[in-house]
C-alpha atoms as a PDB file:
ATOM      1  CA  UNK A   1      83.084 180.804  12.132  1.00  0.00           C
ATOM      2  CA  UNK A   2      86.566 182.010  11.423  1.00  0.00           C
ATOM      3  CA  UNK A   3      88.741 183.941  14.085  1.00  0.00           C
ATOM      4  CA  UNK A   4      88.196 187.746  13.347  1.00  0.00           C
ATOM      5  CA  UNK A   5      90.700 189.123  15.367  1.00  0.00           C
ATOM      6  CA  UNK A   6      94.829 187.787  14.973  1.00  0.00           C
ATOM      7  CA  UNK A   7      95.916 186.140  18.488  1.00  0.00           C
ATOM      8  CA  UNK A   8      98.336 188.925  19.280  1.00  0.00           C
ATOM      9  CA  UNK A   9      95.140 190.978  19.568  1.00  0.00           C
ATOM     10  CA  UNK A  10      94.690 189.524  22.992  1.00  0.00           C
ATOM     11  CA  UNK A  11      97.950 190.651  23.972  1.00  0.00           C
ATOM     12  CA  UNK A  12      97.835 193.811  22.805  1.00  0.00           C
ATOM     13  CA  UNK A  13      94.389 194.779  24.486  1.00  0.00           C
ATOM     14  CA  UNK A  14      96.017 193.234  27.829  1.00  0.00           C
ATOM     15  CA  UNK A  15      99.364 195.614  27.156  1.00  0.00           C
ATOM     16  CA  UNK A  16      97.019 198.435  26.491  1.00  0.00           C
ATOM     17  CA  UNK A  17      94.893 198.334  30.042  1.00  0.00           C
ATOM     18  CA  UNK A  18      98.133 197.583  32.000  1.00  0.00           C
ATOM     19  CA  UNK A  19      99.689 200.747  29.905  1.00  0.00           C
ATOM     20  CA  UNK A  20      96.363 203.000  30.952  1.00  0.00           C
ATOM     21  CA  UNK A  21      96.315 202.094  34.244  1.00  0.00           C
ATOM     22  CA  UNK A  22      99.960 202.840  34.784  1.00  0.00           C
ATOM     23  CA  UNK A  23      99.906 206.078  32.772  1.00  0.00           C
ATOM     24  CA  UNK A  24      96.422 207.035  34.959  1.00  0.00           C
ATOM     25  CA  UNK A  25      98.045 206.342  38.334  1.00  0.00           C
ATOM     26  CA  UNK A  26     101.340 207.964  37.069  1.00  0.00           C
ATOM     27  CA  UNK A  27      99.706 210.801  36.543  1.00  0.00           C
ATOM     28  CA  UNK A  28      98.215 210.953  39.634  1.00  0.00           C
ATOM     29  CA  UNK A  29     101.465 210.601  41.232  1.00  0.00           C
ATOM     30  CA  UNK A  30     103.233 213.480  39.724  1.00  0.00           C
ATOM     31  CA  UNK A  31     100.098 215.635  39.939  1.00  0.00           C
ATOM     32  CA  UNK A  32     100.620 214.583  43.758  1.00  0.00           C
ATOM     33  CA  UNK A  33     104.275 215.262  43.723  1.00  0.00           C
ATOM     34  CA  UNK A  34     104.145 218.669  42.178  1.00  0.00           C
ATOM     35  CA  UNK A  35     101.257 220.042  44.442  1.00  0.00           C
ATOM     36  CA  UNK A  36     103.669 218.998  47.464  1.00  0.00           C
ATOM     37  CA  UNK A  37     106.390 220.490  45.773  1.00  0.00           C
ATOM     38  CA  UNK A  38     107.984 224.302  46.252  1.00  0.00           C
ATOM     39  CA  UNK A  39     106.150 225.323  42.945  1.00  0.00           C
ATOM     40  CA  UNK A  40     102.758 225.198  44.128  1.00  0.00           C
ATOM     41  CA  UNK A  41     103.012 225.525  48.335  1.00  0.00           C
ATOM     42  CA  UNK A  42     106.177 227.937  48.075  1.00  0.00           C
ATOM     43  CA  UNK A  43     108.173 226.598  51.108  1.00  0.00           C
ATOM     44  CA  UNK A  44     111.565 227.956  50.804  1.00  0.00           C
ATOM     45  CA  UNK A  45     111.025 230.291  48.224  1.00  0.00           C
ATOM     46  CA  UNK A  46     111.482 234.031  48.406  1.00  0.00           C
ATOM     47  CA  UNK A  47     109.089 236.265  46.966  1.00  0.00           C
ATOM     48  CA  UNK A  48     110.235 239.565  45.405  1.00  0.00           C
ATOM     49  CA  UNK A  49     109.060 242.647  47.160  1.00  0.00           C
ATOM     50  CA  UNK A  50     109.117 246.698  46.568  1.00  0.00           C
ATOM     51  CA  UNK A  51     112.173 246.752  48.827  1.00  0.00           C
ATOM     52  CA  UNK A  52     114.369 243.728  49.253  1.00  0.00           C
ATOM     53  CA  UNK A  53     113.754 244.010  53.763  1.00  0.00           C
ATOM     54  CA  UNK A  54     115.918 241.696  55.161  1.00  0.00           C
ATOM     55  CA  UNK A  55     114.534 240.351  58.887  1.00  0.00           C
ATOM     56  CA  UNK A  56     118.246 238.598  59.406  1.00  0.00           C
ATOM     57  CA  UNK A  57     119.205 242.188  59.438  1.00  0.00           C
ATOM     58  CA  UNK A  58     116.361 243.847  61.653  1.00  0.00           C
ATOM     59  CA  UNK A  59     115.655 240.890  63.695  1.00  0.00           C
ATOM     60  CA  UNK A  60     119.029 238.824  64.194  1.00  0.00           C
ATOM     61  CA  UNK A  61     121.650 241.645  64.067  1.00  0.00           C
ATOM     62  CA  UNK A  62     119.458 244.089  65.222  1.00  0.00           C
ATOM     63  CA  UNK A  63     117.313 242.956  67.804  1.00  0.00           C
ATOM     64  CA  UNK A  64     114.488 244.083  66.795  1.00  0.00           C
ATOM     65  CA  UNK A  65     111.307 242.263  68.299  1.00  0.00           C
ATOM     66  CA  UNK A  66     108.223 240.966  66.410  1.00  0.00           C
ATOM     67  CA  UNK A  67     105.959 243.324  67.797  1.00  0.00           C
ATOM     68  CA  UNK A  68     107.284 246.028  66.859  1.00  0.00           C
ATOM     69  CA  UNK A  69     106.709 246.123  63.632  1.00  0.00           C
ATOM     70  CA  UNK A  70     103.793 243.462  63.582  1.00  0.00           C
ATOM     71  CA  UNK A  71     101.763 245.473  65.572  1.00  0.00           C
ATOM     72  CA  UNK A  72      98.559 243.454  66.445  1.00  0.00           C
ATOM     73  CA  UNK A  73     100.250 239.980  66.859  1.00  0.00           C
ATOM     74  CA  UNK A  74      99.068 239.296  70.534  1.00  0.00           C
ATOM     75  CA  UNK A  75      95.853 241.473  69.913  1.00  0.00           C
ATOM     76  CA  UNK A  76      94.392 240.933  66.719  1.00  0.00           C
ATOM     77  CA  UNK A  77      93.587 237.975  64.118  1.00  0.00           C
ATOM     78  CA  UNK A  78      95.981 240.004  61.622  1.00  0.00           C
ATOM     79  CA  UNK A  79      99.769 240.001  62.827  1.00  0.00           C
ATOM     80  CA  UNK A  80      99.731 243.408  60.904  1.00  0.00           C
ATOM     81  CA  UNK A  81     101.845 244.628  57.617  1.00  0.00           C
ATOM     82  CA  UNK A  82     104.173 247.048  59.245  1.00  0.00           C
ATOM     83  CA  UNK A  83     103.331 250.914  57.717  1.00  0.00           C
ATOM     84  CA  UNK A  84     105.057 253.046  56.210  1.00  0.00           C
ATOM     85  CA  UNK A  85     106.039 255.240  59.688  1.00  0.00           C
ATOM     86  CA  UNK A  86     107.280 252.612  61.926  1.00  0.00           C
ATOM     87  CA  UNK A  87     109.955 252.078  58.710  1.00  0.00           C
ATOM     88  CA  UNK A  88     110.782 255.791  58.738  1.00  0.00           C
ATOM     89  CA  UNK A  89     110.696 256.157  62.472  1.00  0.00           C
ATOM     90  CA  UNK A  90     114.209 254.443  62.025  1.00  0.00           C
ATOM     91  CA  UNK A  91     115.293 255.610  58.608  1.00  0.00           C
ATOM     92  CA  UNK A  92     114.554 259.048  58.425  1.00  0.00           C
ATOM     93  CA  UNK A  93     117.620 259.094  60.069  1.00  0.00           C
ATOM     94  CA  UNK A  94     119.274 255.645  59.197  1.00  0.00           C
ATOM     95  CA  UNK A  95     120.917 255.241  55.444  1.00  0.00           C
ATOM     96  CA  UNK A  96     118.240 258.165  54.953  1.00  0.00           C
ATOM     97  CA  UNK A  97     119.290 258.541  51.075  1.00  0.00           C
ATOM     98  CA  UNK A  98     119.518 254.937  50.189  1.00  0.00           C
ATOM     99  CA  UNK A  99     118.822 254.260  46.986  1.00  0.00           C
ATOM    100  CA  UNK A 100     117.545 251.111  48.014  1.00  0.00           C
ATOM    101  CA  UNK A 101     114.522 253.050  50.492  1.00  0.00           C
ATOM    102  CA  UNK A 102     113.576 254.985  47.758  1.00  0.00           C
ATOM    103  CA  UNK A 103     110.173 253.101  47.473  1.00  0.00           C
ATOM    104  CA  UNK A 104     109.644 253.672  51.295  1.00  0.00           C
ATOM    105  CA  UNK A 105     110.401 257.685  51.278  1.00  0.00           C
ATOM    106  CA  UNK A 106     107.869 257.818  48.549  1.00  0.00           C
ATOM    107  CA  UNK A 107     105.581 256.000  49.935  1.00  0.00           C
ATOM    108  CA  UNK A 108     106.014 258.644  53.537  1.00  0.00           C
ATOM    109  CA  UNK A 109     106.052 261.599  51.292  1.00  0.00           C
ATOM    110  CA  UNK A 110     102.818 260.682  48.808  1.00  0.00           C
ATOM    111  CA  UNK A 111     100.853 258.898  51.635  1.00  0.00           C
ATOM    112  CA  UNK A 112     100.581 255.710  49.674  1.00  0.00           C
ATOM    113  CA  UNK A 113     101.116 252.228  51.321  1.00  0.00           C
ATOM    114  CA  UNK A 114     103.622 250.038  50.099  1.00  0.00           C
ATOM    115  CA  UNK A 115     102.695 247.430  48.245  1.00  0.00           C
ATOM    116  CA  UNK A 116     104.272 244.138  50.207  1.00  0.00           C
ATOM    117  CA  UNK A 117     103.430 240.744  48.906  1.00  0.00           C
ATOM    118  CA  UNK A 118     102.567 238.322  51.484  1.00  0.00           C
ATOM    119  CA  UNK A 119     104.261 235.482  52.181  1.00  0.00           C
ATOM    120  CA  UNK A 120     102.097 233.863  54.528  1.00  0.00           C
ATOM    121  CA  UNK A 121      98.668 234.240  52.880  1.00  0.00           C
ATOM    122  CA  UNK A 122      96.062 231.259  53.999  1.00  0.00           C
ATOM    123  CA  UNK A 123      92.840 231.100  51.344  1.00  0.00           C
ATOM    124  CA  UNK A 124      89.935 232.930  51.913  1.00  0.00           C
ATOM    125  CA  UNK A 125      87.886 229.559  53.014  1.00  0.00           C
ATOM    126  CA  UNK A 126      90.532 229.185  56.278  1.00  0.00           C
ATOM    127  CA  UNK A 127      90.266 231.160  59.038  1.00  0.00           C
ATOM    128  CA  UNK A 128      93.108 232.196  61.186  1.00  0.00           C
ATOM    129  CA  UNK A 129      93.983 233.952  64.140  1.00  0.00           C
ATOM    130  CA  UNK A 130      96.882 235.367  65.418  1.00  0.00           C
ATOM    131  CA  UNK A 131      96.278 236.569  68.752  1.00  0.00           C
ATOM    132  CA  UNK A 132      94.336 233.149  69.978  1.00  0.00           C
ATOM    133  CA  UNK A 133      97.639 230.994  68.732  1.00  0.00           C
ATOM    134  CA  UNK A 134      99.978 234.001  70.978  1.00  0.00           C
ATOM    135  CA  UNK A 135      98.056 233.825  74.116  1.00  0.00           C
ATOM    136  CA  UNK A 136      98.047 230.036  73.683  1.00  0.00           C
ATOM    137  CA  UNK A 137     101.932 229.363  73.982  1.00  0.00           C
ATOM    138  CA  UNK A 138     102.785 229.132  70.008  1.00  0.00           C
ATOM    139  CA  UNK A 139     105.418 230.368  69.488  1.00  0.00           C
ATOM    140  CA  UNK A 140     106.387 232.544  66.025  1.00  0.00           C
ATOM    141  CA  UNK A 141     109.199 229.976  65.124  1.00  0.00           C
ATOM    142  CA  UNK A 142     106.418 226.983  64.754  1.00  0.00           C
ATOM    143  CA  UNK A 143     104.948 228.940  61.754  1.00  0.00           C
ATOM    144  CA  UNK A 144     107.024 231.164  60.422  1.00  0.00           C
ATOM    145  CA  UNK A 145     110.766 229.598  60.773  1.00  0.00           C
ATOM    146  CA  UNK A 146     113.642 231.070  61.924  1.00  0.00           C
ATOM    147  CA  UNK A 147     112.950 234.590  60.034  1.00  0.00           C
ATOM    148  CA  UNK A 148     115.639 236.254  62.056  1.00  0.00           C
ATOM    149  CA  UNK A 149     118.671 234.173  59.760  1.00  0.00           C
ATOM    150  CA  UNK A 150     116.577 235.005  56.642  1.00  0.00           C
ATOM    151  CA  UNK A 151     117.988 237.568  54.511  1.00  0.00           C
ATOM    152  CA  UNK A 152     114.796 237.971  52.141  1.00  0.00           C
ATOM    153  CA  UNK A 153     111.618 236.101  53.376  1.00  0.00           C
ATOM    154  CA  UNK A 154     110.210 232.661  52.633  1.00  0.00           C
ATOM    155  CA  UNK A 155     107.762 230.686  53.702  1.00  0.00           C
ATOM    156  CA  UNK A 156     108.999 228.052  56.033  1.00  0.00           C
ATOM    157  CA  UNK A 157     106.298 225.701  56.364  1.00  0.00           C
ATOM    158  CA  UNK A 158     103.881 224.427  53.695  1.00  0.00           C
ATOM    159  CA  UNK A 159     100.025 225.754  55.643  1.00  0.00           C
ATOM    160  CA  UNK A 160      98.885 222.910  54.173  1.00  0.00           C
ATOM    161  CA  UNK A 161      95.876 221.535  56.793  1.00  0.00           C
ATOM    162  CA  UNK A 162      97.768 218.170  57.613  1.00  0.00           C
ATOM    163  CA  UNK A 163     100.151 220.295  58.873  1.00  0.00           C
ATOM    164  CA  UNK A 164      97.832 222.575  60.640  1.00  0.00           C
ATOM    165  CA  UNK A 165      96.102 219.710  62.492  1.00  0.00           C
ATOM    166  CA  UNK A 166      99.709 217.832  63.934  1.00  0.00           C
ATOM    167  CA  UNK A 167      99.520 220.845  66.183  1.00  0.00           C
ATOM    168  CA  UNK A 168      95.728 220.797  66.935  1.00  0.00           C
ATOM    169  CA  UNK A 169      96.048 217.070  67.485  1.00  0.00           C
ATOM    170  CA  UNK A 170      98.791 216.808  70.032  1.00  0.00           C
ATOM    171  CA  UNK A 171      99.318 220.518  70.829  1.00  0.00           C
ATOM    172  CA  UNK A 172     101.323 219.347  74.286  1.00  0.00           C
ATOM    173  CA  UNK A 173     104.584 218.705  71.362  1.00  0.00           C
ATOM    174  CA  UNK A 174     104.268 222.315  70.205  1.00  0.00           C
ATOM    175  CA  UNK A 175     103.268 225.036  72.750  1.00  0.00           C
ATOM    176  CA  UNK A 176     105.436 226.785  75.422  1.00  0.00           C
ATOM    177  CA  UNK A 177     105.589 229.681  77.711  1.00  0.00           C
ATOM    178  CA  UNK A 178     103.961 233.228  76.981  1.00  0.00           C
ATOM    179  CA  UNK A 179     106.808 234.532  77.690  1.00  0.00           C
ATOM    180  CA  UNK A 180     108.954 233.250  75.426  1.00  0.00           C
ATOM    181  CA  UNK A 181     106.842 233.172  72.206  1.00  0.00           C
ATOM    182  CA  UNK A 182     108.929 235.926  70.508  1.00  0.00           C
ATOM    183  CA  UNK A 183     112.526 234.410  71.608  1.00  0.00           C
ATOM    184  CA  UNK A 184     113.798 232.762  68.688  1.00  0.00           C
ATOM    185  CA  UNK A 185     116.518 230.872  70.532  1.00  0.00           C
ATOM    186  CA  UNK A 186     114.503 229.493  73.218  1.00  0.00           C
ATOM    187  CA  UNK A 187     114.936 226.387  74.045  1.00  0.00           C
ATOM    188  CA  UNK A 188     112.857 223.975  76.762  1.00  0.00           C
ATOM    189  CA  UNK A 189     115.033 223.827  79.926  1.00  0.00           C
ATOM    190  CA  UNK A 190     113.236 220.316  80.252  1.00  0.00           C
ATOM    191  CA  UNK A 191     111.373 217.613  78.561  1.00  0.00           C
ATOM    192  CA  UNK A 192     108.992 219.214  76.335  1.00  0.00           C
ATOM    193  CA  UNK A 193     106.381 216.207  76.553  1.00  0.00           C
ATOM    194  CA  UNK A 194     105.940 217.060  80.507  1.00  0.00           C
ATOM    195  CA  UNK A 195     105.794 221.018  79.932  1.00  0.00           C
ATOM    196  CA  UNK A 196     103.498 220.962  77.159  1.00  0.00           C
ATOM    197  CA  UNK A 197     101.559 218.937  79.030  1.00  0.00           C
ATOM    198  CA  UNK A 198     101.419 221.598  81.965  1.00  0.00           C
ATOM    199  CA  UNK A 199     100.893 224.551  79.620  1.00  0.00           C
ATOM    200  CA  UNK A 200      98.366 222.764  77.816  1.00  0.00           C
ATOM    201  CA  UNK A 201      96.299 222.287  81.490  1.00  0.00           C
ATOM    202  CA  UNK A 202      97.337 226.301  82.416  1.00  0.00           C
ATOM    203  CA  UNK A 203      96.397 228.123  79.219  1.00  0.00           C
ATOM    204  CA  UNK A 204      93.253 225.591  78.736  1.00  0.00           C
ATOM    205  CA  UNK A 205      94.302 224.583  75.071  1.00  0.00           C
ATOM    206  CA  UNK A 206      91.765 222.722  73.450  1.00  0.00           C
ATOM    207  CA  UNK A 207      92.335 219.724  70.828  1.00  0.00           C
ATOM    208  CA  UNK A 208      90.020 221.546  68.250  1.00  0.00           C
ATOM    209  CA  UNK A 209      90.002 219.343  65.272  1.00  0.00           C
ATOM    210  CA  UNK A 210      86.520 220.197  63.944  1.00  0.00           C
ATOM    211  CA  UNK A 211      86.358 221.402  60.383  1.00  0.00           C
ATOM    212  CA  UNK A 212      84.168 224.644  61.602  1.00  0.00           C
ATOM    213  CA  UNK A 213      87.119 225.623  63.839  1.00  0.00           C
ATOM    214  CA  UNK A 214      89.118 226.776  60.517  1.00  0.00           C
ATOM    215  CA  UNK A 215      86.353 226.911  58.160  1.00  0.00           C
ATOM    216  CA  UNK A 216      83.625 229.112  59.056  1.00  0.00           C
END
């Protein structure tokens, strides 16, 4: 029976699964690359908001702590969009005809919230509270950066769940005193290892690494 295909048919089926298996894991490595990349998790990005608030400002050359604008930090699973009157407590009398407060003297005089994006904004399947990671020792730097050099806001760290559970997993590398969660330039006067250790003992931190613990 003569030969139906040519020879070179052999090598071109062989060329053909290499070339599909290297296009199919290709493309699973840039899909991989691109979901870890500022596009999709937003690390480092700034988003726009109604007025361009600067917490490098407030914060770093200010002073101003957490909690008082982010009411409900050490009390409540929301950290708490700051309203409209705890802005104008300061600027009704501060750079009161700024052009660039416009949006928040409207939104005092009509009643009607501003509209801030969030930055920080888990998916509805993950459940997070604010208050439990406070009262445990974690401080706002391990989540959110250092927001007081940040002239518009970004998020600093991807929220991706591997991340998440590096602290859940060995929370003793992470946690330190109560008292200085809200100090941005604290820094352990000793080994960390030992302390975190000792705080994990005092505030009775659990290694919670069970799926229910975020998703309920």
């Amino acid at each position: 029976m003569p030969q139906i295909f040519h020879r070179g048919a052999n090598v071109i089926s062989k060329l053909t699964l290499v070339g599909s298996a290297v296009l199919v894991l290709g493309g699973f490595g840039v899909a991989y690359i691109a979901y870890d990349s500022p596009y999709f998790n937003r690390v480092g990005m700034a988003r726009p908001q109604p007025v361009p608030f600067s917490h490098k400002h407030h914060v770093g050359d200010d002073g101003i702590d957490c909690r008082y604008c982010h009411t409900s930090v050490e009390t409540s699973a929301f950290a708490g969009i700051p309203p409209t009157h705890i802005c104008m407590s300061c600027h009704s009398q501060l750079w009161a005809d700024s052009p660039m407060l416009e949006p928040v003297r409207a939104s005092w005089e009509t009643g009607t919230p501003l509209q801030w994006v969030r930055v920080h904004d888990l998916p509805d399947y993950v459940y997070f509270n604010h208050s439990i990671h406070v009262n445990k020792g974690v401080a706002c730097i391990m989540c959110h950066g250092r927001v007081d050099e940040m002239p518009l806001t970004w998020r600093e760290k991807s929220l991706e769940m591997k991340w998440c559970l590096s602290c859940h997993r060995s929370p003793e590398l992470f946690v330190r005193p109560r008292e200085h969660v809200f100090d941005m330039n604290w820094n352990p006067p000793e080994d960390q290892l030992a302390m975190g250790r000792r705080l994990v003992k005092e505030y009775k931190i659990q290694k919670l690494t069970d799926c229910y613990t975020c998703h309920r």
